[in-house]
N, C-alpha and C. Protein backbone atom coordinates (compact mmCIF):
# COMPACT_ATOMS: atom_id res chain seq x y z
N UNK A 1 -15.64 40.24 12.30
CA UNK A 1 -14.21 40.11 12.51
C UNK A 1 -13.86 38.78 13.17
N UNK A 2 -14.87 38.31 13.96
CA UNK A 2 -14.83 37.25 14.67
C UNK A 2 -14.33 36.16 13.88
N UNK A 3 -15.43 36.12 12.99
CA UNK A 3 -15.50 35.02 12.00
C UNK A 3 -13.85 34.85 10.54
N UNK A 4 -13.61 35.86 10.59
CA UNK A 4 -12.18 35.91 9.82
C UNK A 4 -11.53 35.44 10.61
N UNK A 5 -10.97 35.86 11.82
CA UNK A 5 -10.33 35.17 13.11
C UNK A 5 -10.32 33.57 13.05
N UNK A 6 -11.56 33.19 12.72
CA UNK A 6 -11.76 31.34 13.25
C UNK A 6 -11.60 31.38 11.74
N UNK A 7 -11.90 31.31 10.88
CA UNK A 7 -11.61 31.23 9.39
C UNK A 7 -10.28 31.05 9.33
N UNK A 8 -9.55 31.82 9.41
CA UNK A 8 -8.40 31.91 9.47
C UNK A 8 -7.27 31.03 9.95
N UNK A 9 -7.57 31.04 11.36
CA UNK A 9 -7.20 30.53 12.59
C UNK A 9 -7.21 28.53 11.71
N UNK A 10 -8.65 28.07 11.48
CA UNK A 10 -8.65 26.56 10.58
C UNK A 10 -7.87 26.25 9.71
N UNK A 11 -7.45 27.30 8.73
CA UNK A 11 -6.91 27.33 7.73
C UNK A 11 -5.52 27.20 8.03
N UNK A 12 -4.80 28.39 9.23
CA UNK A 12 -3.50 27.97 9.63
C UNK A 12 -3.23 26.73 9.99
N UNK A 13 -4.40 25.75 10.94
CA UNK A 13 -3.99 25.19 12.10
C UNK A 13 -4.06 23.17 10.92
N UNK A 14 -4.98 23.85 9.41
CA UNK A 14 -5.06 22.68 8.80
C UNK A 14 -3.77 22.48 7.92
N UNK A 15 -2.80 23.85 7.79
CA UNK A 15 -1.54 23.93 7.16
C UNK A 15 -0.63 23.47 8.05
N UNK A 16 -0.53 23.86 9.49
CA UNK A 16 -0.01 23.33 10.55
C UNK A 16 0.43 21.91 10.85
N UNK A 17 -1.09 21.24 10.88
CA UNK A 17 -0.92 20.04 10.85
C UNK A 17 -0.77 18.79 9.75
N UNK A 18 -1.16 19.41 9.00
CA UNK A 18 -1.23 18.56 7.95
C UNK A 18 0.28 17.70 7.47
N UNK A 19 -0.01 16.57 6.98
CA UNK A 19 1.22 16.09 6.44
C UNK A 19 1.64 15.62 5.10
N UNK A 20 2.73 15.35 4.69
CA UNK A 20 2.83 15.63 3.02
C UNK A 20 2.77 13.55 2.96
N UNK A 21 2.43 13.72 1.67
CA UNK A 21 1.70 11.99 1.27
C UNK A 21 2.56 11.53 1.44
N UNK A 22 3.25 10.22 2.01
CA UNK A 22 4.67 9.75 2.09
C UNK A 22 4.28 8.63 1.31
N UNK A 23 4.99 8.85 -0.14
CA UNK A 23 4.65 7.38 -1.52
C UNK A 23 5.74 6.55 -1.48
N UNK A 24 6.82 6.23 -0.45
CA UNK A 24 7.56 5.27 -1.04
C UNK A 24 7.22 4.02 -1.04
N UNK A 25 7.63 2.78 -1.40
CA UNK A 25 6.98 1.52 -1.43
C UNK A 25 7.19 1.06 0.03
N UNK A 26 8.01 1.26 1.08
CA UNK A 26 7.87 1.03 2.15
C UNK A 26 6.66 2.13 2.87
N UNK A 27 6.28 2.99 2.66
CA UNK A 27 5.08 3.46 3.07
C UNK A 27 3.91 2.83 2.72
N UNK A 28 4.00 2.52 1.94
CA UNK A 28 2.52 1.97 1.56
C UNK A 28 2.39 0.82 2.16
N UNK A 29 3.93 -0.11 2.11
CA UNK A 29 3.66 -1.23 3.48
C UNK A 29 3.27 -0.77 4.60
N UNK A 30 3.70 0.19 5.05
CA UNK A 30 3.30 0.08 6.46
C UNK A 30 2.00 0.86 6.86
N UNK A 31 1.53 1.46 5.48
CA UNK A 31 -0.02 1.84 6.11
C UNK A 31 -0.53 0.69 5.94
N UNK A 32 -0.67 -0.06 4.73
CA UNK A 32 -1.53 -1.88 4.71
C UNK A 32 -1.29 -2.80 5.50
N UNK A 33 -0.02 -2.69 6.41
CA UNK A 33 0.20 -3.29 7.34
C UNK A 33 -0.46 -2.46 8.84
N UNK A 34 -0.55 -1.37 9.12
CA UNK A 34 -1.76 -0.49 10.32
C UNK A 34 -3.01 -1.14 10.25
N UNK A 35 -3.35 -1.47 8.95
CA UNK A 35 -4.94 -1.50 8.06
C UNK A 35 -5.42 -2.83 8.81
N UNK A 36 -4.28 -3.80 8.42
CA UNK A 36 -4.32 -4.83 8.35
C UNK A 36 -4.68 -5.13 9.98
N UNK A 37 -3.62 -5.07 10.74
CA UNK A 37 -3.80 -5.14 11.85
C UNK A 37 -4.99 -4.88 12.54
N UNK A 38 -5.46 -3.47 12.80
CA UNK A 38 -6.70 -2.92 12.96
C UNK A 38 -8.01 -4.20 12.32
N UNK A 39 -7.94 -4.66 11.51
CA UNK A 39 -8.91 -5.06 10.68
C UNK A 39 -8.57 -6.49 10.57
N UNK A 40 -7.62 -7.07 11.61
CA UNK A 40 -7.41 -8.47 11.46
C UNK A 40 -8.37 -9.60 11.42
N UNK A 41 -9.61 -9.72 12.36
CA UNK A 41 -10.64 -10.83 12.50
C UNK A 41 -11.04 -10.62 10.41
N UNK A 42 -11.24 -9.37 10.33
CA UNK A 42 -12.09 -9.36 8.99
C UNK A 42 -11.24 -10.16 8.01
N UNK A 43 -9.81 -9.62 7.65
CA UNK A 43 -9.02 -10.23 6.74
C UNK A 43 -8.79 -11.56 6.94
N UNK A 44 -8.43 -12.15 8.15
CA UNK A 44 -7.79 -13.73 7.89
C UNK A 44 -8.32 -14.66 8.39
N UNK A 45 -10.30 -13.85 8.48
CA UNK A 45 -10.89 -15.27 8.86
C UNK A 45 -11.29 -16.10 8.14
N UNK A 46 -11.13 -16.11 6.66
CA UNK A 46 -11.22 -17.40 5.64
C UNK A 46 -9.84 -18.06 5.63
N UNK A 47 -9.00 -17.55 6.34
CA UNK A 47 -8.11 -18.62 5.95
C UNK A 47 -7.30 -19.02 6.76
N UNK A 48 -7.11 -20.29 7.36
CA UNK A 48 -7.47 -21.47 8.03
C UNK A 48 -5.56 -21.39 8.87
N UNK A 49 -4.73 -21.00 7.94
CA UNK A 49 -3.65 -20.73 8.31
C UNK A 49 -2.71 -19.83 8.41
N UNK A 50 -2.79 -19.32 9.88
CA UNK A 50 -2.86 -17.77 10.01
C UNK A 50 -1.10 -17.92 9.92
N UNK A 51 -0.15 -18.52 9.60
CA UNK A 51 1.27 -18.19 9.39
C UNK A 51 1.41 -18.15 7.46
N UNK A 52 0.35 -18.30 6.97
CA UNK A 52 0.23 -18.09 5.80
C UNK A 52 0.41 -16.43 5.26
N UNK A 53 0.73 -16.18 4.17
CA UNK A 53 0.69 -14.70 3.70
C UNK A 53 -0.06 -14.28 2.75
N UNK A 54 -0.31 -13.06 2.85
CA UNK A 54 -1.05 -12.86 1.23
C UNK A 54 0.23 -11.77 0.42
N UNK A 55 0.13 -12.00 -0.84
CA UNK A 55 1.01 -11.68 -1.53
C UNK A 55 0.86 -9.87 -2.28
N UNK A 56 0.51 -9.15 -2.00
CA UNK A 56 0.15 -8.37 -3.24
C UNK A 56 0.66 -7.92 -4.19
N UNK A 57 0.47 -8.11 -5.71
CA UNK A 57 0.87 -7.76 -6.81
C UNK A 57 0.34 -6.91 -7.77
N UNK A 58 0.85 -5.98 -7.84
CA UNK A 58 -0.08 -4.25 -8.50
C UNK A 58 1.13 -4.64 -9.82
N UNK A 59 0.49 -4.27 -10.79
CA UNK A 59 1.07 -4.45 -12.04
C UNK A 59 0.86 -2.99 -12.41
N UNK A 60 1.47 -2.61 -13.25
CA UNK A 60 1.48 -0.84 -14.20
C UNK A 60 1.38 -1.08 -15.05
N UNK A 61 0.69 -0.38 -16.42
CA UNK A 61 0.83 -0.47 -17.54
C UNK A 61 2.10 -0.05 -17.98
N UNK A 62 2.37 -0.74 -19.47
CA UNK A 62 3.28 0.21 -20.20
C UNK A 62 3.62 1.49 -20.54
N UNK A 63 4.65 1.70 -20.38
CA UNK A 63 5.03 3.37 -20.65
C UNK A 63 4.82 3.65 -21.96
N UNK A 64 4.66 4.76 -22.58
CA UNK A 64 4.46 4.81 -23.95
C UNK A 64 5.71 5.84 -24.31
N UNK A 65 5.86 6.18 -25.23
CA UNK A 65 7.25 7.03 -25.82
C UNK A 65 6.84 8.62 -25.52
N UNK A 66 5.58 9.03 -25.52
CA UNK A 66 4.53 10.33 -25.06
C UNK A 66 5.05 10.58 -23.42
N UNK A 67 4.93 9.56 -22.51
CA UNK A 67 4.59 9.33 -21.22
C UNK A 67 6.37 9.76 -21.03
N UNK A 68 7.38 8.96 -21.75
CA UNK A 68 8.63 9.51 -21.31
C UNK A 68 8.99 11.27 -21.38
N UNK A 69 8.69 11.69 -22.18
CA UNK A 69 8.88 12.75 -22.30
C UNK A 69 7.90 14.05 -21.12
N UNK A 70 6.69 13.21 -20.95
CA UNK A 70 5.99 14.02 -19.84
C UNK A 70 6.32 13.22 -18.49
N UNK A 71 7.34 12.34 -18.87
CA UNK A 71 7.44 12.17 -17.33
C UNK A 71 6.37 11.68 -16.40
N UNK A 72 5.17 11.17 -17.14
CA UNK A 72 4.31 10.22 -16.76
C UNK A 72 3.65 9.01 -16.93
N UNK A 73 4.48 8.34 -16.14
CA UNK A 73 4.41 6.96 -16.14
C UNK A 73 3.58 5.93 -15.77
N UNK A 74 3.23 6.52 -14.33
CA UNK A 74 2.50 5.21 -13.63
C UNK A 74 1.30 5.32 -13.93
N UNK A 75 0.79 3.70 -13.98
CA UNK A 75 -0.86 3.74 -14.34
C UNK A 75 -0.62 2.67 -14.11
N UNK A 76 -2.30 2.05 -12.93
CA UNK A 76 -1.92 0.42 -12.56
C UNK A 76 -2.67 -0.36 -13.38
N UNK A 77 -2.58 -1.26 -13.65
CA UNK A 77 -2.72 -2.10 -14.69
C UNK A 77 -3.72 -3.41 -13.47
N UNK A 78 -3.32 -3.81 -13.16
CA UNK A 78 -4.04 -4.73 -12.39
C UNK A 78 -3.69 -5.04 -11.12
N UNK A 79 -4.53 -5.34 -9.94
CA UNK A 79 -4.06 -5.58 -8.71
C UNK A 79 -4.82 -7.04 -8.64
N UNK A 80 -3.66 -7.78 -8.12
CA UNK A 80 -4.09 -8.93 -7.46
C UNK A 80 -3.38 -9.50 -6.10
N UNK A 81 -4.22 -10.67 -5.78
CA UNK A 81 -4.00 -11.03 -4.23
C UNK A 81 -3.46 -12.39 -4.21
N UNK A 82 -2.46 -13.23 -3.40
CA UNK A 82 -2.28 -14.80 -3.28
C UNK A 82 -2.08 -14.84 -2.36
N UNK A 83 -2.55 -16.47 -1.90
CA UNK A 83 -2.42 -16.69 -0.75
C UNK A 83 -0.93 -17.57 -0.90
N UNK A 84 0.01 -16.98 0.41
CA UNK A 84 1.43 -18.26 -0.03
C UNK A 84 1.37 -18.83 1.44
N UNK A 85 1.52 -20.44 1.31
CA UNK A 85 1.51 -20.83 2.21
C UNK A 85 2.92 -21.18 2.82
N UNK A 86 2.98 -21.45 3.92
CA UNK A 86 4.20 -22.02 4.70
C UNK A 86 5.15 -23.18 4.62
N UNK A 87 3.57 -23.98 3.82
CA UNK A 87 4.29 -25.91 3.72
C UNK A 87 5.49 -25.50 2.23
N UNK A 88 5.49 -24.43 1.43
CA UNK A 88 6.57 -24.32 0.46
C UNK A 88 8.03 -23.58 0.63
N UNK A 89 7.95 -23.15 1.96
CA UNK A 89 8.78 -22.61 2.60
C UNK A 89 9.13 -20.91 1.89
N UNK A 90 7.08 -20.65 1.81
CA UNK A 90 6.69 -18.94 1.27
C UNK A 90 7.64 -18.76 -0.44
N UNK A 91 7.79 -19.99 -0.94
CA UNK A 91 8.44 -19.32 -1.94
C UNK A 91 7.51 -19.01 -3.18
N UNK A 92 6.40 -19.00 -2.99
CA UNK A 92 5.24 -18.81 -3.66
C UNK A 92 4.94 -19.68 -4.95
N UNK A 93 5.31 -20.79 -4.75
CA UNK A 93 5.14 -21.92 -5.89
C UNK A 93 3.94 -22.17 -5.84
N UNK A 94 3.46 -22.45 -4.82
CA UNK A 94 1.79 -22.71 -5.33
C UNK A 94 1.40 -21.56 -4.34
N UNK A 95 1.20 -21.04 -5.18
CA UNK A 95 0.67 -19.51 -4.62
C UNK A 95 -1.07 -20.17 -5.37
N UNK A 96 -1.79 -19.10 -4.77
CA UNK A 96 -3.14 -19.26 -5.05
C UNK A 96 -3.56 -18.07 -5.54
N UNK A 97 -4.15 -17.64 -6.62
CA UNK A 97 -5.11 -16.28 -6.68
C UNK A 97 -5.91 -16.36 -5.65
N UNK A 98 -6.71 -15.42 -5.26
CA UNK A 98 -7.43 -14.97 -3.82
C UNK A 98 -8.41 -13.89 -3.55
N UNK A 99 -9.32 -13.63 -3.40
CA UNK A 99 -9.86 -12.34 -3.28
C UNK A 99 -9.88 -12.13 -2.05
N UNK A 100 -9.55 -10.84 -1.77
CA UNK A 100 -9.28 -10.22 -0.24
C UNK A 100 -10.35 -9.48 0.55
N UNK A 101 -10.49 -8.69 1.91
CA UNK A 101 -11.13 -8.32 2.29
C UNK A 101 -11.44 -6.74 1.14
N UNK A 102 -12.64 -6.63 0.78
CA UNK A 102 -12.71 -5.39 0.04
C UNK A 102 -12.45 -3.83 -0.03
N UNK A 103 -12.35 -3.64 1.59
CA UNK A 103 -11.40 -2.52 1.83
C UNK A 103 -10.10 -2.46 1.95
N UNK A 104 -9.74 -3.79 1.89
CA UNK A 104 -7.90 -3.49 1.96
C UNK A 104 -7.80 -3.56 0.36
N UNK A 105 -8.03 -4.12 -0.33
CA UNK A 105 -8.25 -4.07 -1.87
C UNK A 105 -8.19 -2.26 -1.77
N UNK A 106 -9.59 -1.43 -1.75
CA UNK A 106 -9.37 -0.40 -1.99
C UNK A 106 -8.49 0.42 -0.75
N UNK A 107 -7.60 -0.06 -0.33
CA UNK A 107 -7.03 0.95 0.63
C UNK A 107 -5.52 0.76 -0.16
N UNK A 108 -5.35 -0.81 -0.93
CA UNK A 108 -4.24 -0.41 -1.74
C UNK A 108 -4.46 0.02 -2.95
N UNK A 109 -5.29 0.03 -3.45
CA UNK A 109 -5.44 0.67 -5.03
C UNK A 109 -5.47 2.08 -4.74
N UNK A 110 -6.42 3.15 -3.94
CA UNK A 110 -6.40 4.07 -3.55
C UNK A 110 -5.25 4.50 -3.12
N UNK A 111 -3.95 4.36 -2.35
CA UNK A 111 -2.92 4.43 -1.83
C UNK A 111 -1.83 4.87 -3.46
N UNK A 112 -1.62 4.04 -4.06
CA UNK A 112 -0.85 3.84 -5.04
C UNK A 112 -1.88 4.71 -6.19
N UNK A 113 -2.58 4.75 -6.29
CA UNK A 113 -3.43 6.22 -7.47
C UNK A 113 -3.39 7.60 -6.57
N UNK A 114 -3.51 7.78 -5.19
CA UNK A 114 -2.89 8.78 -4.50
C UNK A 114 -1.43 9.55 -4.53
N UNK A 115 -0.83 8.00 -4.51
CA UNK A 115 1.00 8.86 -4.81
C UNK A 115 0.81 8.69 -6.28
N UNK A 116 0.43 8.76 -7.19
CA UNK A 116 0.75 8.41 -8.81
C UNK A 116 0.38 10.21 -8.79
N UNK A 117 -1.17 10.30 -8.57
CA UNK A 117 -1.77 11.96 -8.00
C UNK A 117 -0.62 12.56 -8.06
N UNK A 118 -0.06 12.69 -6.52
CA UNK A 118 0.43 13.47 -5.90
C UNK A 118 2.09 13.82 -5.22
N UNK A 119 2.82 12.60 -5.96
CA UNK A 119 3.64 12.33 -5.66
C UNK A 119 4.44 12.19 -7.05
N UNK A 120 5.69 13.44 -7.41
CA UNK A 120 6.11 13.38 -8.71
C UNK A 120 7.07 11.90 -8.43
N UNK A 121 7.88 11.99 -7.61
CA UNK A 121 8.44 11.16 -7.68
C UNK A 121 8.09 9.21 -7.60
N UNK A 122 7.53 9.57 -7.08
CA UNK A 122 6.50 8.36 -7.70
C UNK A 122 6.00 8.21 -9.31
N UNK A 123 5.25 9.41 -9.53
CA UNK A 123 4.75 8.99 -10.57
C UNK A 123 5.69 8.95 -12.13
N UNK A 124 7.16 9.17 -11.66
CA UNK A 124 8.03 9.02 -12.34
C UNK A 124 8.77 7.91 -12.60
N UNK A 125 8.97 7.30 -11.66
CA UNK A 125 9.07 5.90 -11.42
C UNK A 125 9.16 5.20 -12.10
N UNK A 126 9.41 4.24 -12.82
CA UNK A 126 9.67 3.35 -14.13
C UNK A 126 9.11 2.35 -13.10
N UNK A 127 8.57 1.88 -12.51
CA UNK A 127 7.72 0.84 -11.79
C UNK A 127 7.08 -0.28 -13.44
N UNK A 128 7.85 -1.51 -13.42
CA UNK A 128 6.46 -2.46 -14.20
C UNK A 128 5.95 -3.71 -12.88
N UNK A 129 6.68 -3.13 -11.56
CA UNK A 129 5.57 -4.31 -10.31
C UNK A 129 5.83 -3.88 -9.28
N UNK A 130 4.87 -3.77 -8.15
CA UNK A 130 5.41 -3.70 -6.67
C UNK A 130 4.92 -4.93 -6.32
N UNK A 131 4.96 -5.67 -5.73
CA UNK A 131 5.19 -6.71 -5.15
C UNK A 131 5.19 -6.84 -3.15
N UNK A 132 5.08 -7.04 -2.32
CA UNK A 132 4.56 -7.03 -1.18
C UNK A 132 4.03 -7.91 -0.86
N UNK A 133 4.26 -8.71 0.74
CA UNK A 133 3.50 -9.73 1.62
C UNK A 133 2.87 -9.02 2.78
N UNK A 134 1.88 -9.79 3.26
CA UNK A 134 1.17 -8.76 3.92
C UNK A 134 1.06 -10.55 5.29
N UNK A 135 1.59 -10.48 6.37
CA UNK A 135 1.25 -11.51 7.08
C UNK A 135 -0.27 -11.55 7.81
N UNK A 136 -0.31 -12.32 8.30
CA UNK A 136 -2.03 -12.79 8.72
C UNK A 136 -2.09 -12.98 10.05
N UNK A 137 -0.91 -12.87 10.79
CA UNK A 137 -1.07 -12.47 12.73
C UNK A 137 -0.58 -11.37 13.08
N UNK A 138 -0.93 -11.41 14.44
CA UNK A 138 -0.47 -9.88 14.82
C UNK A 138 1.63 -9.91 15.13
N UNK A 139 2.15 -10.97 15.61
CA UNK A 139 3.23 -11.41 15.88
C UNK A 139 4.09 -10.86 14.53
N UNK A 140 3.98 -12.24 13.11
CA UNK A 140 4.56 -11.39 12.36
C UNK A 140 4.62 -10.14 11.70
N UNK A 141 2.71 -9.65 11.69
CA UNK A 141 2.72 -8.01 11.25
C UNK A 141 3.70 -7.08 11.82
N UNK A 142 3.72 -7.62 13.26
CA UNK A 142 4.75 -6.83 13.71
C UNK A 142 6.48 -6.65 13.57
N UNK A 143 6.41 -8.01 13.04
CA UNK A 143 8.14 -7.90 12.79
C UNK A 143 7.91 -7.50 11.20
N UNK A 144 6.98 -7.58 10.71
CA UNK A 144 6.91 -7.02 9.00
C UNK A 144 7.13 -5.48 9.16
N UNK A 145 6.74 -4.87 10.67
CA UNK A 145 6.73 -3.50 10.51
C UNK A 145 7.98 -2.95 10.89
N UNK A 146 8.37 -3.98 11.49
CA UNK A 146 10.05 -3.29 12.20
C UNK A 146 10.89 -3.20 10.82
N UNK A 147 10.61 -4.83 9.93
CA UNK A 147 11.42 -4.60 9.09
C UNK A 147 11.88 -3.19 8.08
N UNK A 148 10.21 -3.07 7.91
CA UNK A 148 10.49 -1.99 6.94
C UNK A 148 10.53 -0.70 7.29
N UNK A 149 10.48 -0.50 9.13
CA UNK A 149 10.75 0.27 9.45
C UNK A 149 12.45 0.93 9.28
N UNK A 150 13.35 -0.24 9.61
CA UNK A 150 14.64 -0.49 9.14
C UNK A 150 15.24 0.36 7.89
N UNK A 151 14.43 -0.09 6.79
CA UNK A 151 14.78 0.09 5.32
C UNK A 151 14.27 1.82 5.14
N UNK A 152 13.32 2.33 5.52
CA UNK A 152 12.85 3.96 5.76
C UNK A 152 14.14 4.40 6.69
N UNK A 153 14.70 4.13 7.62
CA UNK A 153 15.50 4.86 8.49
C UNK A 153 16.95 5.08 7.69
């Protein structure tokens, strides 16, 4: 009887706590922006100018005429990284392709195939780009987080 008790008892306390996936595109900033932070020496020690940004660009495939009707859309097509620097005044003209630290790579690909999963409204989405800067100090991460804290409220 014991053991139904604590059985039980996990099961409530993992329904309890648990929380539902939050997929909007400002969520996903602000977990890659937690990530980021946490994991700063790793990410922006190749690059030399830490008021610089990296860009991320997740592309989707095309919808097909099948996919409208089931209402399933998203599928990412390619993720890539740039570096934009400051001397262009970030307007990403000479943006650079880039390869990034390899877990923030999979913490955004994983993130965005998670809400596609689990998130109808997401995966309904007519999305063909998300688009996102991700800064490289702790100063602006932080006003990157207020911002989009802003835009959620």
């Amino acid at each position: 009887m014991k053991n139904v008790i604590l059985i039980l008892s996990i099961i409530f306390s993992n329904l309890i706590f648990c929380q539902i996936e939050k997929c909007s595109v400002q969520e996903i900033q602000l977990e890659t922006y937690e990530f980021v932070l946490n994991n700063l020496n790793r990410i922006n020690k190749k690059f030399e100018n830490k008021e610089s940004l990296i860009e991320v660009s997740i592309d989707f495939k095309k919808h097909t005429p099948e996919q409208e009707v089931t209402k399933d859309y998203a599928e990412i097509k390619n993720t890539d990284y740039y570096l934009v620097s400051p001397e262009n005044s970030y307007s990403g003209e000479n943006k650079e392709k880039i390869k990034v630290y390899s877990k923030l790579d999979k913490l955004v690909v994983d993130k965005i195939n998670n809400c596609i999963s689990n998130s109808t409204e997401f995966k309904e989405h007519l999305y063909g780009n998300i688009t996102f800067r991700i800064p490289l100090n702790k100063k602006n991460i932080g006003i990157a987080i207020e911002q989009v804290k802003t835009k959620i409220e």
